[in-house]
C-alpha atoms as a PDB file:
ATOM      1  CA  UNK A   1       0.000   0.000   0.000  1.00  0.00           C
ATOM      2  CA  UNK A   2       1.750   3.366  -0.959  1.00  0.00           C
ATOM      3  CA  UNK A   3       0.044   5.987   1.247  1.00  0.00           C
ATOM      4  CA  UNK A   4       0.185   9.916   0.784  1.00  0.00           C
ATOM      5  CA  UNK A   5      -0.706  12.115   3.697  1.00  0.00           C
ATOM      6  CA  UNK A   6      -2.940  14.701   2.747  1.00  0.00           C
ATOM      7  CA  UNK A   7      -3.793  16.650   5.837  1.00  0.00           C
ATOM      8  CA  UNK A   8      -4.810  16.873   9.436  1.00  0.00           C
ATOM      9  CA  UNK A   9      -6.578  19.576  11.281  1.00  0.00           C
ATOM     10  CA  UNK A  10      -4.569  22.538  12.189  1.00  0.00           C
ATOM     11  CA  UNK A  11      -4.030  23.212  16.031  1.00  0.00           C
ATOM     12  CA  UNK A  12      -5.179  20.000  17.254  1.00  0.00           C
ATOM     13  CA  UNK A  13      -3.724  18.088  20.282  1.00  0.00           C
ATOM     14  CA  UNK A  14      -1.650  14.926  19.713  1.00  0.00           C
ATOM     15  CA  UNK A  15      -4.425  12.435  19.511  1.00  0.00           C
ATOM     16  CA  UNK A  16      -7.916  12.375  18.620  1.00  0.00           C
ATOM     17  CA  UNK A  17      -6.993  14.447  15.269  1.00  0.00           C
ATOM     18  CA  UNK A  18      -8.827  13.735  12.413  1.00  0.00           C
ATOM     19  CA  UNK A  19      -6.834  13.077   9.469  1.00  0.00           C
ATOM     20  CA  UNK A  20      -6.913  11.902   5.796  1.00  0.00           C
ATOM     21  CA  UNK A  21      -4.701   9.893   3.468  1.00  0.00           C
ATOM     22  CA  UNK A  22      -4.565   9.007  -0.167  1.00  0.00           C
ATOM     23  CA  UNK A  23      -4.135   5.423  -1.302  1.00  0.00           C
ATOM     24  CA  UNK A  24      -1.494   6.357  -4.770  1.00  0.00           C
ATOM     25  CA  UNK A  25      -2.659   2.875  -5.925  1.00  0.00           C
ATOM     26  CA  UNK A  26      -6.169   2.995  -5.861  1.00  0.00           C
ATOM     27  CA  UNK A  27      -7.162   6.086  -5.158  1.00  0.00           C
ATOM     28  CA  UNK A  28      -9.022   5.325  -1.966  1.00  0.00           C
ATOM     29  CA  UNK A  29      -9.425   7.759   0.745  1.00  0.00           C
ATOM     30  CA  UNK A  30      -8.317   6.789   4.517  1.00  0.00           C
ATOM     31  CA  UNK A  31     -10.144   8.579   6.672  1.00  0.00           C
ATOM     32  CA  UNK A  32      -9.503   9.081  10.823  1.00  0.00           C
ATOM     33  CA  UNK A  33     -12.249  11.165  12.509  1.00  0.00           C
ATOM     34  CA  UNK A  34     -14.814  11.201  14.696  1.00  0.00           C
ATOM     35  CA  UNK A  35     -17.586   8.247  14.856  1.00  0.00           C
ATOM     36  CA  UNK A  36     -21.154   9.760  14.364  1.00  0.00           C
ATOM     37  CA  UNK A  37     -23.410   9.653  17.321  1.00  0.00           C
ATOM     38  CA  UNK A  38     -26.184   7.043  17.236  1.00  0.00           C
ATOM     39  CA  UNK A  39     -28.433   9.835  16.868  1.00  0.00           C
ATOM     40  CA  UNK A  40     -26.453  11.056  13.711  1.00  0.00           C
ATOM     41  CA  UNK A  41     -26.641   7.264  12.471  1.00  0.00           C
ATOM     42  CA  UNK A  42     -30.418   6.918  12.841  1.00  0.00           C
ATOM     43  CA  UNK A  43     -30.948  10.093  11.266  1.00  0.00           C
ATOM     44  CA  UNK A  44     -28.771   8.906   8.119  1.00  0.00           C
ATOM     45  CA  UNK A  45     -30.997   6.067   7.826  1.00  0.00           C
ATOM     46  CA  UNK A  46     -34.591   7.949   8.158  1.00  0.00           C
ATOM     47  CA  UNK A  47     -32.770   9.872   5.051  1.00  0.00           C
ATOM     48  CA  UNK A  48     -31.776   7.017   3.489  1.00  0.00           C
ATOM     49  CA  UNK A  49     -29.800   6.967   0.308  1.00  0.00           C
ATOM     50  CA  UNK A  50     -31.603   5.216  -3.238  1.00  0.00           C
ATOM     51  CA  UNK A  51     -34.870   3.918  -3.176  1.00  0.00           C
ATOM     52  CA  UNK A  52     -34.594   0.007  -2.298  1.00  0.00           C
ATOM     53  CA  UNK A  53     -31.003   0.214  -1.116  1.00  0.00           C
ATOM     54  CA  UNK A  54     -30.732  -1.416   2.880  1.00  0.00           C
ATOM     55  CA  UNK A  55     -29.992   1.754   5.531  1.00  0.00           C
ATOM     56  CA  UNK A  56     -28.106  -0.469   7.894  1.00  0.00           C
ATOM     57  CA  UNK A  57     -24.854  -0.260   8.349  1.00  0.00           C
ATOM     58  CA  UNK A  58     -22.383  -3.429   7.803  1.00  0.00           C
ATOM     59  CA  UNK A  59     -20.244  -4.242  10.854  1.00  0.00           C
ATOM     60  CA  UNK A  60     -17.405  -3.563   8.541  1.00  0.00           C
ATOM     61  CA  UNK A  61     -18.549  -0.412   7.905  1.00  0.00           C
ATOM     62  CA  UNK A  62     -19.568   3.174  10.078  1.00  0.00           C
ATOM     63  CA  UNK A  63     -20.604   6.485   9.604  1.00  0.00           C
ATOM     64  CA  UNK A  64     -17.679   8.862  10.433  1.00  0.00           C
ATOM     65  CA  UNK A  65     -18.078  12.586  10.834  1.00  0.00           C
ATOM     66  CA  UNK A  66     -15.798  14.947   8.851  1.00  0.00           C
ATOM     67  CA  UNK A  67     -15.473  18.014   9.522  1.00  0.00           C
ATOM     68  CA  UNK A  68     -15.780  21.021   7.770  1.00  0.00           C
ATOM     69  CA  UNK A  69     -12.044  21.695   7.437  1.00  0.00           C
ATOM     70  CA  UNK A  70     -10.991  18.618   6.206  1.00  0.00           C
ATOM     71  CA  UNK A  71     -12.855  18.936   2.828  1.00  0.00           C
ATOM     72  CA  UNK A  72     -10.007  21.374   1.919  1.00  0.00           C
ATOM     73  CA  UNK A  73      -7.570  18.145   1.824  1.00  0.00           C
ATOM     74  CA  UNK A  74     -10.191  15.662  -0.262  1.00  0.00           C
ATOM     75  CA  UNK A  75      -8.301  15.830  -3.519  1.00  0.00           C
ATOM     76  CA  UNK A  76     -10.621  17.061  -6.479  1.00  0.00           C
ATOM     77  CA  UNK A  77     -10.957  15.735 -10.345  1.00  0.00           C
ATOM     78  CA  UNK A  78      -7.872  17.665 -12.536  1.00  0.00           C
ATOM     79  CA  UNK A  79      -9.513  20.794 -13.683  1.00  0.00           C
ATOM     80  CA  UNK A  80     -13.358  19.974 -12.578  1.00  0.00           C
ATOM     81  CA  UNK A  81     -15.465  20.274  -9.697  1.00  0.00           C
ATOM     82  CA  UNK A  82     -16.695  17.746  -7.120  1.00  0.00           C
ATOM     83  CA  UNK A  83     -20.338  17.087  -7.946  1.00  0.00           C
END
């Protein structure tokens, strides 16, 4: 796995930073940040996603929050814009 750091937020403490990374080989995202509340969760799945589709959530899975700040670091398409 060939990892690329991307960015953390500025100012934090030590720990409990939220941080991102960019797999080079397959252009995943690693994300550390904060777990949603269950009341964050249950409101994802009243919302739900596409018509049909299941709104639990996998125990290999979880609903992280990211914050505001950190969507300066998600890398964007060459010369378009996130849709």
């Amino acid at each position: 796995m060939n990892l690329k750091f991307l960015g953390i937020i500025p100012n934090t403490p030590a720990d409990n930073s939220p941080t991102i990374w960019l797999d080079e080989e397959t252009g995943d995202l690693l994300i550390q940040s904060y777990r949603a509340t269950e009341q964050e969760v249950k409101a994802c799945q009243e919302i739900g996603s596409i018509p049909g589709h299941s709104t639990n959530v996998p125990d290999h899975e979880t609903i992280i929050r990211l914050p505001k700040v950190m969507l300066q670091y998600v890398p964007r398409p060459e010369g378009g814009h996130q849709q």
